[in-house]
Protein backbone atom coordinates (compact mmCIF):
# COMPACT_ATOMS: atom_id res chain seq x y z
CA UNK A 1 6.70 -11.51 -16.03
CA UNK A 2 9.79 -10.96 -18.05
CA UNK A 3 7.83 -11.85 -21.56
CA UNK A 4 5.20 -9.53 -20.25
CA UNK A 5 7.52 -7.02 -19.29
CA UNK A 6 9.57 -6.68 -22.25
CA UNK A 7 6.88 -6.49 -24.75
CA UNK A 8 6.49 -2.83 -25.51
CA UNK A 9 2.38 -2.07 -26.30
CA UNK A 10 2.04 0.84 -29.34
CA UNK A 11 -0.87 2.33 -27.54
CA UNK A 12 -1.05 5.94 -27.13
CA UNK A 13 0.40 7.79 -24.29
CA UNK A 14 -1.96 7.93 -21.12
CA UNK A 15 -3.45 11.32 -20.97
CA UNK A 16 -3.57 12.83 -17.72
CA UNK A 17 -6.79 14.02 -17.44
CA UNK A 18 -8.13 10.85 -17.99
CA UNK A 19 -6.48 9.09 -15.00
CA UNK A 20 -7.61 9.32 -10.96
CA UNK A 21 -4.90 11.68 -9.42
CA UNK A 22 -3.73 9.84 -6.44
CA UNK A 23 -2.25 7.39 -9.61
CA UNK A 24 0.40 9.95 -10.44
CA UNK A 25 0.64 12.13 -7.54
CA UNK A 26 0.62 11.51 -3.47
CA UNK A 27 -1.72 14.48 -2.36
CA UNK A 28 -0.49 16.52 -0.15
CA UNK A 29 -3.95 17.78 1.66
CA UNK A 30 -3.18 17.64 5.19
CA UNK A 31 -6.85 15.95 5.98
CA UNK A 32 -7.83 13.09 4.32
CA UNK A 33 -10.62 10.11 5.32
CA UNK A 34 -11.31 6.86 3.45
CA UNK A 35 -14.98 5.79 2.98
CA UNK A 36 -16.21 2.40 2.96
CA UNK A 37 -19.14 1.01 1.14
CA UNK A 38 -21.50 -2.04 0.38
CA UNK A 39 -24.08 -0.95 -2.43
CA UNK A 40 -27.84 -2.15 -1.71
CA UNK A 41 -27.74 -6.05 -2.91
CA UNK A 42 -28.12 -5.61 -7.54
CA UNK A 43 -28.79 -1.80 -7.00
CA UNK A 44 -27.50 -1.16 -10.08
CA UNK A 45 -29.59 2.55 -10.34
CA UNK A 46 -28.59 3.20 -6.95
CA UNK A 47 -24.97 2.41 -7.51
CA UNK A 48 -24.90 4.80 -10.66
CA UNK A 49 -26.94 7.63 -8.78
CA UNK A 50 -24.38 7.51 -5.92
CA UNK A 51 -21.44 8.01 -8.54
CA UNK A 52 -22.58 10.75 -10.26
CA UNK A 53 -23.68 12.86 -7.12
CA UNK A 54 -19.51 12.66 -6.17
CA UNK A 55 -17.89 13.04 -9.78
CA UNK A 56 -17.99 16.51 -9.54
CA UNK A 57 -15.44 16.02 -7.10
CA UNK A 58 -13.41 13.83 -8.64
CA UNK A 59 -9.73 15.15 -9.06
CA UNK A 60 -8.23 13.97 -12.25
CA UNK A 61 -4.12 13.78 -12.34
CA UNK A 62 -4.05 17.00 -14.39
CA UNK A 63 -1.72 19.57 -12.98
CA UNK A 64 -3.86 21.63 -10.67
CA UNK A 65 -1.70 24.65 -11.14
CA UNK A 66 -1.08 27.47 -8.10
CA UNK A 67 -4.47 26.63 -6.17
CA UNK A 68 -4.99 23.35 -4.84
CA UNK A 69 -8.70 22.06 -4.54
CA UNK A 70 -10.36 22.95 -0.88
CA UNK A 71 -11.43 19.33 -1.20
CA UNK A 72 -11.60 16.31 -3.82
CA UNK A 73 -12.03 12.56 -4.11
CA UNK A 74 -11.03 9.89 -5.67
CA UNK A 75 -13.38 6.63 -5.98
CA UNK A 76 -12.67 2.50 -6.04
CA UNK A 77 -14.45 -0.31 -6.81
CA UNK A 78 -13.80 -3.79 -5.78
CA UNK A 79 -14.82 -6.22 -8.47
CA UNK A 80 -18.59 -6.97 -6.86
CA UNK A 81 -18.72 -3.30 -7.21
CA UNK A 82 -17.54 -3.17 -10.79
CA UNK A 83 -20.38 -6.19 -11.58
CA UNK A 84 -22.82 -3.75 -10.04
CA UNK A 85 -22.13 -0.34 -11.06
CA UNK A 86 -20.99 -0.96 -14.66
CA UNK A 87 -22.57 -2.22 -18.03
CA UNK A 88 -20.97 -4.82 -18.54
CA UNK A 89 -22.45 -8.29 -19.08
CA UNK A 90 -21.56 -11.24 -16.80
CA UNK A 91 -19.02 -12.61 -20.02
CA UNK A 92 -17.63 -9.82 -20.10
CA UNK A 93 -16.40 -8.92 -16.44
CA UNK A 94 -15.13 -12.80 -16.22
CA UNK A 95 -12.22 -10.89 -18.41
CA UNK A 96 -11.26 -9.48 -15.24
CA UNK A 97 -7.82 -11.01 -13.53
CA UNK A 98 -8.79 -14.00 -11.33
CA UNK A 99 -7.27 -11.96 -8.29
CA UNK A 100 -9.11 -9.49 -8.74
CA UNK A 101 -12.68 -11.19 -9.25
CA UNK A 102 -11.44 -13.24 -5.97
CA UNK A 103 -9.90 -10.75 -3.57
CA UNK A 104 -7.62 -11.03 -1.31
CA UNK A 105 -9.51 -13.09 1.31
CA UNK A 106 -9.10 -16.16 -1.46
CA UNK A 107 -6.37 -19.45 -1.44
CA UNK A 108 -4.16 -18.01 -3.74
CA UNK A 109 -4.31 -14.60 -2.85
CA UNK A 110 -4.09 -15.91 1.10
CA UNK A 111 -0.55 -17.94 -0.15
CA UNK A 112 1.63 -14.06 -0.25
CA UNK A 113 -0.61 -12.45 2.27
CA UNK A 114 -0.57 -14.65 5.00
CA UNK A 115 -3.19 -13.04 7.40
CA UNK A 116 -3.51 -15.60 10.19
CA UNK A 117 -4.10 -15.29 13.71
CA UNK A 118 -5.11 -12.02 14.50
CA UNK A 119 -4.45 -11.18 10.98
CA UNK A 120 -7.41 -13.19 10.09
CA UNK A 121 -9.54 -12.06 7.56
CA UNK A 122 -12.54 -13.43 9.67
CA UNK A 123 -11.42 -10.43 11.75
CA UNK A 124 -11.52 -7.79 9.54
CA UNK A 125 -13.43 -4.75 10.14
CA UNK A 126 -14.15 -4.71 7.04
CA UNK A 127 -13.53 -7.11 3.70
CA UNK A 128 -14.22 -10.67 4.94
CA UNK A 129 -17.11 -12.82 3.09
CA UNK A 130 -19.70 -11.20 6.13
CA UNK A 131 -18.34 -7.71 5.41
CA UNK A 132 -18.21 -7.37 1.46
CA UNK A 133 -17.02 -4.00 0.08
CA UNK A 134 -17.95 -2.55 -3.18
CA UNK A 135 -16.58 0.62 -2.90
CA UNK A 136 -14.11 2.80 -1.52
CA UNK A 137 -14.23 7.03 -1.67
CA UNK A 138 -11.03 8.79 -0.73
CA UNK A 139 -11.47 12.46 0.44
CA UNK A 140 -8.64 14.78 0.49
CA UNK A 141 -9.25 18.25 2.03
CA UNK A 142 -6.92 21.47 2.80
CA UNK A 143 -8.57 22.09 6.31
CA UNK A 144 -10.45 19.97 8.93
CA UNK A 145 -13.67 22.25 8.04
CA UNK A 146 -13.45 21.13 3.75
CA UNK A 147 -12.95 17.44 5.16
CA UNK A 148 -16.19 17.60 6.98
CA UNK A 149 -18.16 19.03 4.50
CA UNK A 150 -16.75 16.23 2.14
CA UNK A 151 -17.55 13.20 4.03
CA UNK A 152 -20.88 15.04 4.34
CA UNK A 153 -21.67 15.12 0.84
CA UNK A 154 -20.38 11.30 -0.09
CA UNK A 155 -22.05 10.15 3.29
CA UNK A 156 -25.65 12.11 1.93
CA UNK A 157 -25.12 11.09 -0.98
CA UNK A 158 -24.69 6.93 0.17
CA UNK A 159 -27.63 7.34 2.38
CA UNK A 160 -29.91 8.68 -0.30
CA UNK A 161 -29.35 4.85 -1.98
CA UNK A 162 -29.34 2.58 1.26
CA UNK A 163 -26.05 1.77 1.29
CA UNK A 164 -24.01 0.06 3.46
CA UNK A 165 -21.12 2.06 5.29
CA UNK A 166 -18.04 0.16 7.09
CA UNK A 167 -16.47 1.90 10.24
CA UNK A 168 -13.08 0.39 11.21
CA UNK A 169 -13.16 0.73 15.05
CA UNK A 170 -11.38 2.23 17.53
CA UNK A 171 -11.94 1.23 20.95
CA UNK A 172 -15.77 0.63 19.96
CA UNK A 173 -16.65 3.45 19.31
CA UNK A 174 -15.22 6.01 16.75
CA UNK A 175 -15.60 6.14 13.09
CA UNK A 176 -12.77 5.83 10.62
CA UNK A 177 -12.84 9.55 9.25
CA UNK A 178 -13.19 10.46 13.17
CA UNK A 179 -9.52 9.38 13.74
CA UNK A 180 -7.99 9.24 10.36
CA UNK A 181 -6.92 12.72 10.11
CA UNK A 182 -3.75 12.62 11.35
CA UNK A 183 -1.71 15.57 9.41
CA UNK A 184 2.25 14.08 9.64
CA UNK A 185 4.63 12.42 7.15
CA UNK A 186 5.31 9.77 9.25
CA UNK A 187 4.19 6.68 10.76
CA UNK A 188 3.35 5.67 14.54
CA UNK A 189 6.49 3.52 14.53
CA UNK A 190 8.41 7.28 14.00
CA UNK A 191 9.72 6.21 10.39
CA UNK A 192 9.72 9.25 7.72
CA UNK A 193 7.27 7.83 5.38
CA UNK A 194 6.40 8.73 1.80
CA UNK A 195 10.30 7.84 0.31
CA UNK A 196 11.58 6.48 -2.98
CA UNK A 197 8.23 5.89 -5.50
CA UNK A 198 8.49 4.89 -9.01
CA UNK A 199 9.73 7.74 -11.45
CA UNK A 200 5.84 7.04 -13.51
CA UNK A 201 7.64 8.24 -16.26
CA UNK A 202 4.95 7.79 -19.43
CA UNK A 203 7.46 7.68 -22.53
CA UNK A 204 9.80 4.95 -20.27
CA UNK A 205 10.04 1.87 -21.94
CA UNK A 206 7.70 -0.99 -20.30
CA UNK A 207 10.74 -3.33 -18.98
CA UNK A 208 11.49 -0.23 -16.62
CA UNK A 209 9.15 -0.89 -13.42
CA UNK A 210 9.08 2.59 -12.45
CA UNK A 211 8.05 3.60 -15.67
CA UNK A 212 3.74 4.74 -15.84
CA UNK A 213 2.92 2.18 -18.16
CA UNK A 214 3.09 -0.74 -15.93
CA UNK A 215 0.80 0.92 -13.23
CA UNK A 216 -2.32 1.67 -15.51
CA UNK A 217 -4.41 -1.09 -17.13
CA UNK A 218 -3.98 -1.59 -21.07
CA UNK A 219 -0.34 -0.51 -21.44
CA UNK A 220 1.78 -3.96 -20.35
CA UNK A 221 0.46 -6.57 -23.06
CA UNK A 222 -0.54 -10.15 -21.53
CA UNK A 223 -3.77 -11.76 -19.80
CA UNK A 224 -1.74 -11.77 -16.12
CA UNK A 225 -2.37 -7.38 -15.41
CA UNK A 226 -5.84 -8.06 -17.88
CA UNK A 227 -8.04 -7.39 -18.90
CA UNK A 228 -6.91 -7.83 -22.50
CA UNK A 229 -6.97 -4.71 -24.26
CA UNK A 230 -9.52 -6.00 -27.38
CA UNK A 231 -12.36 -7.16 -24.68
CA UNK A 232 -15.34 -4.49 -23.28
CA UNK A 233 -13.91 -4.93 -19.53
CA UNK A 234 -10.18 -4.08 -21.07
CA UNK A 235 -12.17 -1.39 -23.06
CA UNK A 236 -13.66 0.01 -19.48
CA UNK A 237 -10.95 -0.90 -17.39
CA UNK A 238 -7.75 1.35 -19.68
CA UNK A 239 -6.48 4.20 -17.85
CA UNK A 240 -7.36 2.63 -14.82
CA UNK A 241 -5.05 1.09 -11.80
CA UNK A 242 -5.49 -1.25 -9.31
CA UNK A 243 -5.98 -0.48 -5.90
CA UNK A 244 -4.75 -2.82 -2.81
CA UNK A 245 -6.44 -0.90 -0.20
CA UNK A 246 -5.12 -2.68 3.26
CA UNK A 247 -5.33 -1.31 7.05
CA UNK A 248 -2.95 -1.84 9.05
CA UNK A 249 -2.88 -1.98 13.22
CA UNK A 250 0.49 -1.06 14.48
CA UNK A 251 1.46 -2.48 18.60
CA UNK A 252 2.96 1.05 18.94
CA UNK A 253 3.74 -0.02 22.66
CA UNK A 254 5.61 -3.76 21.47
CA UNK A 255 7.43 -2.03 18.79
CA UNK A 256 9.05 0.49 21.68
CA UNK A 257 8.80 -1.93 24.61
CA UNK A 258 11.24 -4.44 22.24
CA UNK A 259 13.32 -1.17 20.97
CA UNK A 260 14.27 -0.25 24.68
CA UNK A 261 14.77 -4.23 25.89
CA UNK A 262 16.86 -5.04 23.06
CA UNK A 263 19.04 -1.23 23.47
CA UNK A 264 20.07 -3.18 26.69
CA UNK A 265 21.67 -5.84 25.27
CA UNK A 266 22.72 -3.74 21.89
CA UNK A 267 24.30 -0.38 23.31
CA UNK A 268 27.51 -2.19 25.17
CA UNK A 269 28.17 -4.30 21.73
CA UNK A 270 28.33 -0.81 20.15
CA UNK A 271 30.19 0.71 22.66
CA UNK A 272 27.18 3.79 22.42
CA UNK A 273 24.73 4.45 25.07
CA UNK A 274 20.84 3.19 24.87
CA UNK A 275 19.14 6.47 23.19
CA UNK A 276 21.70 5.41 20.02
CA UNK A 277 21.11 1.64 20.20
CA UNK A 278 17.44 1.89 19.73
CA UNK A 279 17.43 4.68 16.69
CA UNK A 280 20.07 2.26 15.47
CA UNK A 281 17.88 -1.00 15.74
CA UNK A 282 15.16 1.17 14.56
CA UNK A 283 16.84 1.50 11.33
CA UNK A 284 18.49 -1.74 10.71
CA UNK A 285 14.64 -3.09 10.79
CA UNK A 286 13.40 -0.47 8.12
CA UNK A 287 16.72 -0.17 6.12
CA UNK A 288 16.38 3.60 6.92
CA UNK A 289 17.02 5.96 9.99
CA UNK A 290 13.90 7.63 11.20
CA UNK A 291 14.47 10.68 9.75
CA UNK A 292 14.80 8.84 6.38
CA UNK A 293 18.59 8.93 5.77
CA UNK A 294 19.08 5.67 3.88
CA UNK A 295 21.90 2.91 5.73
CA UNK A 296 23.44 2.65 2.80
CA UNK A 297 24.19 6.02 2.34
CA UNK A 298 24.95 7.16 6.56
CA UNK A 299 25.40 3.70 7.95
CA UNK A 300 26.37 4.99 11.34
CA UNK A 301 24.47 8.12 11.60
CA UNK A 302 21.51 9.61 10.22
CA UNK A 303 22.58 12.67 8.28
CA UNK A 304 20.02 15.46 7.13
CA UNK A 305 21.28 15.51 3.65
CA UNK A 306 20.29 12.38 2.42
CA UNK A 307 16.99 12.00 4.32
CA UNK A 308 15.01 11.76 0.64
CA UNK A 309 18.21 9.97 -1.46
CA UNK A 310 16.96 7.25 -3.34
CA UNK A 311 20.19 7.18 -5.39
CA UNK A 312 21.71 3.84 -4.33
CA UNK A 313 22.21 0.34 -4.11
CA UNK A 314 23.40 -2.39 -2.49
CA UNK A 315 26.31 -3.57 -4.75
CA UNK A 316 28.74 -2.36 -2.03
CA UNK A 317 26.64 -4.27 0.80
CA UNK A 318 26.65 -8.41 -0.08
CA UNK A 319 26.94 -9.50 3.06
CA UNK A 320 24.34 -6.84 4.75
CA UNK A 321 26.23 -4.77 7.30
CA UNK A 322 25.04 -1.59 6.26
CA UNK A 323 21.32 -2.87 5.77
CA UNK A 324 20.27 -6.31 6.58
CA UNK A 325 19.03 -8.29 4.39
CA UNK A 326 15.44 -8.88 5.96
CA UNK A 327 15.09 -5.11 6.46
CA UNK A 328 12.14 -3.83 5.42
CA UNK A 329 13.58 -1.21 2.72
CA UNK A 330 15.30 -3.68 1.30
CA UNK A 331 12.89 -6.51 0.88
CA UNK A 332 10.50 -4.36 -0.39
CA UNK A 333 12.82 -3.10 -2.52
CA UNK A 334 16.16 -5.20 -3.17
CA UNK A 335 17.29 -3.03 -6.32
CA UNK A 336 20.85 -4.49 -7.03
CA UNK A 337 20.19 -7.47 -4.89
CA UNK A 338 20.67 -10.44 -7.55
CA UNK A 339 17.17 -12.62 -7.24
CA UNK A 340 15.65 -16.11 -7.81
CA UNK A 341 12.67 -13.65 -9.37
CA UNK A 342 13.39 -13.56 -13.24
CA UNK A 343 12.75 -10.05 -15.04
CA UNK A 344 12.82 -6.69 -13.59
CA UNK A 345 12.17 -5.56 -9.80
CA UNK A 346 8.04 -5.02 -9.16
CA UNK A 347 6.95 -1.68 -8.10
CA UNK A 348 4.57 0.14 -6.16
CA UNK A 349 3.05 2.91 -6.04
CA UNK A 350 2.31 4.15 -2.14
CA UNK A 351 -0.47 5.87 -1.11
CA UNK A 352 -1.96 6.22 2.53
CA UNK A 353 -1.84 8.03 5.75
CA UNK A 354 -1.11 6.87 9.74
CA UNK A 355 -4.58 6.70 11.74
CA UNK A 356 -5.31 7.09 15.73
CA UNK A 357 -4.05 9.66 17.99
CA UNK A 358 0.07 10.31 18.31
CA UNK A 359 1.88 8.40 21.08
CA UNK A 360 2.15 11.25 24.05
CA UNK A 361 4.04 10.45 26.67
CA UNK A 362 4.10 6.50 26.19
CA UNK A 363 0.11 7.11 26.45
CA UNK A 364 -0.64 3.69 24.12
CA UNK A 365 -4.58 3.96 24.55
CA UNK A 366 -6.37 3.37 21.24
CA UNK A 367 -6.10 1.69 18.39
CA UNK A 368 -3.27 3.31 15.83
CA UNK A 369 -1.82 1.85 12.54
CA UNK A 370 -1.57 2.64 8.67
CA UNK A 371 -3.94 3.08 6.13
CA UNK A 372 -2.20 2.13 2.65
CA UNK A 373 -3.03 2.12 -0.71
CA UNK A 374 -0.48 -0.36 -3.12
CA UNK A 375 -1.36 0.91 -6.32
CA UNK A 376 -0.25 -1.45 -9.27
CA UNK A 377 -0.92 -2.62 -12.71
CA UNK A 378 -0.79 -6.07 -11.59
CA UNK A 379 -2.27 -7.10 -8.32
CA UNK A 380 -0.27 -10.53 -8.89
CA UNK A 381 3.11 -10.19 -10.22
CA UNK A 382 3.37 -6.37 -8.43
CA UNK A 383 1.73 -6.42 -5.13
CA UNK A 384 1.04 -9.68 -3.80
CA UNK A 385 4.87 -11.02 -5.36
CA UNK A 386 6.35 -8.45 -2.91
CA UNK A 387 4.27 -9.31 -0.05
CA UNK A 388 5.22 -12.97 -0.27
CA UNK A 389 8.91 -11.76 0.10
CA UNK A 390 7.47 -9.64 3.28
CA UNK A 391 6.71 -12.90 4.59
CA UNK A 392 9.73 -15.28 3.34
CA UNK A 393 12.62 -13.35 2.33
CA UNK A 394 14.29 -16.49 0.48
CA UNK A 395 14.28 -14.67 -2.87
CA UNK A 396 17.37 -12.93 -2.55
CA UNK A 397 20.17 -15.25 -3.46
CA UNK A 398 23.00 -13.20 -1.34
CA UNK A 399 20.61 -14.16 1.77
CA UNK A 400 22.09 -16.47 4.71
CA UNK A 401 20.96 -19.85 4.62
CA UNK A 402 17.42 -19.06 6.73
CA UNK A 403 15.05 -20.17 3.92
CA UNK A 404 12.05 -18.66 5.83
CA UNK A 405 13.15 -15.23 7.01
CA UNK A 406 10.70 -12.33 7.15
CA UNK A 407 10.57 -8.85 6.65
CA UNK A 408 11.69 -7.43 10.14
CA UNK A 409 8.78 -4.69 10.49
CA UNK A 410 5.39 -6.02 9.02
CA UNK A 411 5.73 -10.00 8.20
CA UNK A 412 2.93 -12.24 9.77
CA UNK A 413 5.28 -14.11 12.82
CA UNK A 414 2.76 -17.32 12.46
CA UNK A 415 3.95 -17.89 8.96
CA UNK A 416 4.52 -21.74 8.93
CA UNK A 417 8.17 -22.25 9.21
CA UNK A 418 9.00 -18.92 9.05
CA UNK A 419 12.19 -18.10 11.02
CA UNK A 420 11.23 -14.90 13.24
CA UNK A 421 14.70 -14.19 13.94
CA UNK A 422 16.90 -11.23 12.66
CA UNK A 423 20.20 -11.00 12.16
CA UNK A 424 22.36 -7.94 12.24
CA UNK A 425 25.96 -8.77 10.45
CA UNK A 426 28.79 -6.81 12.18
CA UNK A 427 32.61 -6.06 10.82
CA UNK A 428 33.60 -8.32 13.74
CA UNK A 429 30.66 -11.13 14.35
CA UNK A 430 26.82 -10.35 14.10
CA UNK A 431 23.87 -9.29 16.71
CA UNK A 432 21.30 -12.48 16.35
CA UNK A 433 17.59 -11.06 17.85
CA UNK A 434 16.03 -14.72 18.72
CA UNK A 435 12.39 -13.96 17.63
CA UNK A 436 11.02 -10.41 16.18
CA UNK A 437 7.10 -9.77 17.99
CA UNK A 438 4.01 -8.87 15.81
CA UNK A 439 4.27 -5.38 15.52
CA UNK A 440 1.95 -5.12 12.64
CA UNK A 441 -1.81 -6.71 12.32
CA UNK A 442 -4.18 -6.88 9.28
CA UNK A 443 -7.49 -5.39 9.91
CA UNK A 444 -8.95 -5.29 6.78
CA UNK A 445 -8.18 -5.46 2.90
CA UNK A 446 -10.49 -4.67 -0.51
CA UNK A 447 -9.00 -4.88 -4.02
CA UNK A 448 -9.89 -2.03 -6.32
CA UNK A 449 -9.70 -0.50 -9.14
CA UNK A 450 -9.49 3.40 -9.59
CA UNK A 451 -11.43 3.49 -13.25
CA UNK A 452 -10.55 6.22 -15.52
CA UNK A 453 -12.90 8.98 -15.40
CA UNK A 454 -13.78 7.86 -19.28
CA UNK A 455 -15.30 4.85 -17.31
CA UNK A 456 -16.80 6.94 -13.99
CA UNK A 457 -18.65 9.53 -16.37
CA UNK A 458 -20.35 6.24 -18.30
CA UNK A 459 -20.77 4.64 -14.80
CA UNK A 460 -22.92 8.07 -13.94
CA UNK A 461 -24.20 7.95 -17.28
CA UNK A 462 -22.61 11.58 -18.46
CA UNK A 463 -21.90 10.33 -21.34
């Protein structure tokens, strides 16, 4: 990665215009759904049709000015969906990454992901070998009225070519944009979401992993992001990003029955009653306090005024009694942290939005979770490196002697090996949680691309 990393491509600076928005921007629409599709089996004319009845509402990362769209889309295609849809010959898409022409549901990709058990992608809703997706739409709309009308148009414009629609469930029975909508900035866990993205700075230099270049296709040289720049699939596939598009059940009612058990045992140690001991185990598992105040930064209290810092580190922190090591802030992101992992720290870039109704009144009926989107240059060495630290945190050299640890929040507990305990270092001793529960279970998982809109209009044959 570090050879890849450091090699600086003369290509010309993305234009904006050219590039999905959701790349460069998290829209702020208060409704959004995400479509799910199989395209009729080598419906090649049927594929295209369907793409250019939505490109007209296709939302480009151009600065929208003062008025933000009623409603827009952006549009995916896993790599069955690329073979499909596109041009190009069966040489040519083999230039694709291996990941991607897998999927996640493959050995190697199944190595950093890890979904057993429940997890299973046998399970899955939608993604599996018996549930195939080739494409994803994602609406965005300003009111619940524009969101309708949306999924409307994509829906008519699906059925018109026979395809294939996938509708994660919730208790049997509702559809995915039916439950979807859920207008908050945070997730059912009560964690301010949205924090500390890459800076997608275009003229940063390629060895910064925040900078824009390493999340669109064609700018980091090497075969591992691919395809290579000179071939017709690296021709297609510049400007464009890769999509991990993964859903995510949360056990809303676990996650608070173990907050308030645990507060028991926690709140004397602190010498603080229960109500503090859970909003402070609460944040030694993410690394932040609900609110979003960083550990690092207001270690014993949340604190208003840093709820959006992202100006820190852990240099001050070796031994993890401000954040824990295993927290999930911190794996995801170890940013001083010295690491067995040679070159610079991956990114990415998080899209998504919390599904099912909000917890009222410990009411836990339904199904409730996250919808995310990992967008990355690199499905490899960006997305699926970080989620094999989710599920063994031994890359981080300052880390206790528990080879296996796991990311406190979303790691798979039936990991082989994996140590499911957590450890909270104290000034005086530490608090040692035996086993963390599964709070967090795969339901389904497609790998994408978001093509430029270069490639979409040639898709819809605009060109």
């Amino acid at each position: 990665m570090n050879s890849i990393m450091s090699t600086i491509n003369q290509s010309p600076s993305p234009q904006l215009s050219n590039i999905q928005g959701m790349v460069i921007r998290g829209f702020t629409h208060p409704f959004s759904c995400h479509m799910i599709f199989k395209f009729q089996d080598k419906d090649k004319t049927g594929a295209k049709k369907f793409t250019k009845a939505i490109y007209p509402y296709v939302q480009s990362a151009d600065n929208w000015g003062l008025l933000k769209p009623d409603m827009m889309v952006n549009i995916g295609f896993t790599f069955s969906g690329i073979s499909t849809v596109s041009d190009l010959s069966k040489n040519e898409l083999g230039a694709f990454p291996t990941v991607f022409k897998n999927g996640p549901t493959s050995n190697d990709s199944q190595l950093s992901l890890n979904d057993l058990g429940e997890s299973d992608p046998g399970k899955w809703v939608f993604g599996s070998e018996q549930k195939p997706v080739d494409c994803i739409v994602h609406c965005y709309a300003l009111s619940d009225e524009h969101l309708q009308r949306l999924v409307s148009i994509v829906k008519q414009a699906a059925d018109d070519q026979k395809m294939t629609e996938y509708f994660p469930i919730n208790n049997g029975s509702q559809r995915l944009e039916e439950y979807a909508t859920n207008p908050r900035n945070s997730i059912h866990f009560g964690y301010m979401d949205g924090i500390d993205q890459p800076d997608l700075k275009p003229d940063d230099p390629l060895d910064d992993s925040s900078s824009l270049g390493n999340f669109l296709i064609g700018f980091v040289p090497g075969s591992d992001p691919g395809p290579p720049p000179a071939t017709a699939a690296g021709i297609f596939a510049k400007d464009g990003c890769y999509n991990a598009f993964r859903m995510l059940a949360q056990d809303v009612k676990c996650f608070d029955d173990f907050l308030e058990e645990q507060a028991l045992v926690i709140a004397p140690k602190l010498n603080r009653d229960q109500d503090y001991a859970k909003e402070w185990l609460a944040a030694k598992l993410n690394g932040r306090w609900l609110i979003g105040s960083p550990l690092e930064l207001s270690p014993e209290e949340p604190d208003p005024d840093t709820v959006r810092s992202t100006d820190f580190d852990y240099t001050n922190d070796l031994q993890g009694k401000k954040c824990p090591f295993a927290a999930h802030n911190r794996v995801s992101n170890p940013r001083s942290d010295p690491l067995k992992h040679p070159g610079p720290i991956p990114r990415l870039i998080r899209r998504g939005m919390a599904y099912g109704a909000p917890v009222v009144l410990k009411d836990y009926h339904g199904e409730r979770g996250l919808i995310g989107l990992f967008l990355c240059g690199s499905l490899d060495i960006q997305f699926e490196l970080i989620y094999s630290w989710i599920n063994a945190t031994n890359f981080n050299t300052l880390k206790p002697k528990k080879p296996h640890g796991q990311d406190a929040l979303i790691a798979n507990r039936g990991v082989e090996l994996a140590d499911t305990s957590f450890s909270i270092p104290l000034e005086n001793g530490q608090i040692e949680i035996k086993k963390l529960p599964q709070f967090v279970t795969a339901k389904g998982t497609a790998y994408c691309i978001l093509p430029s809109l270069d490639a979409l209009k040639k898709i819809a044959d605009l060109v």
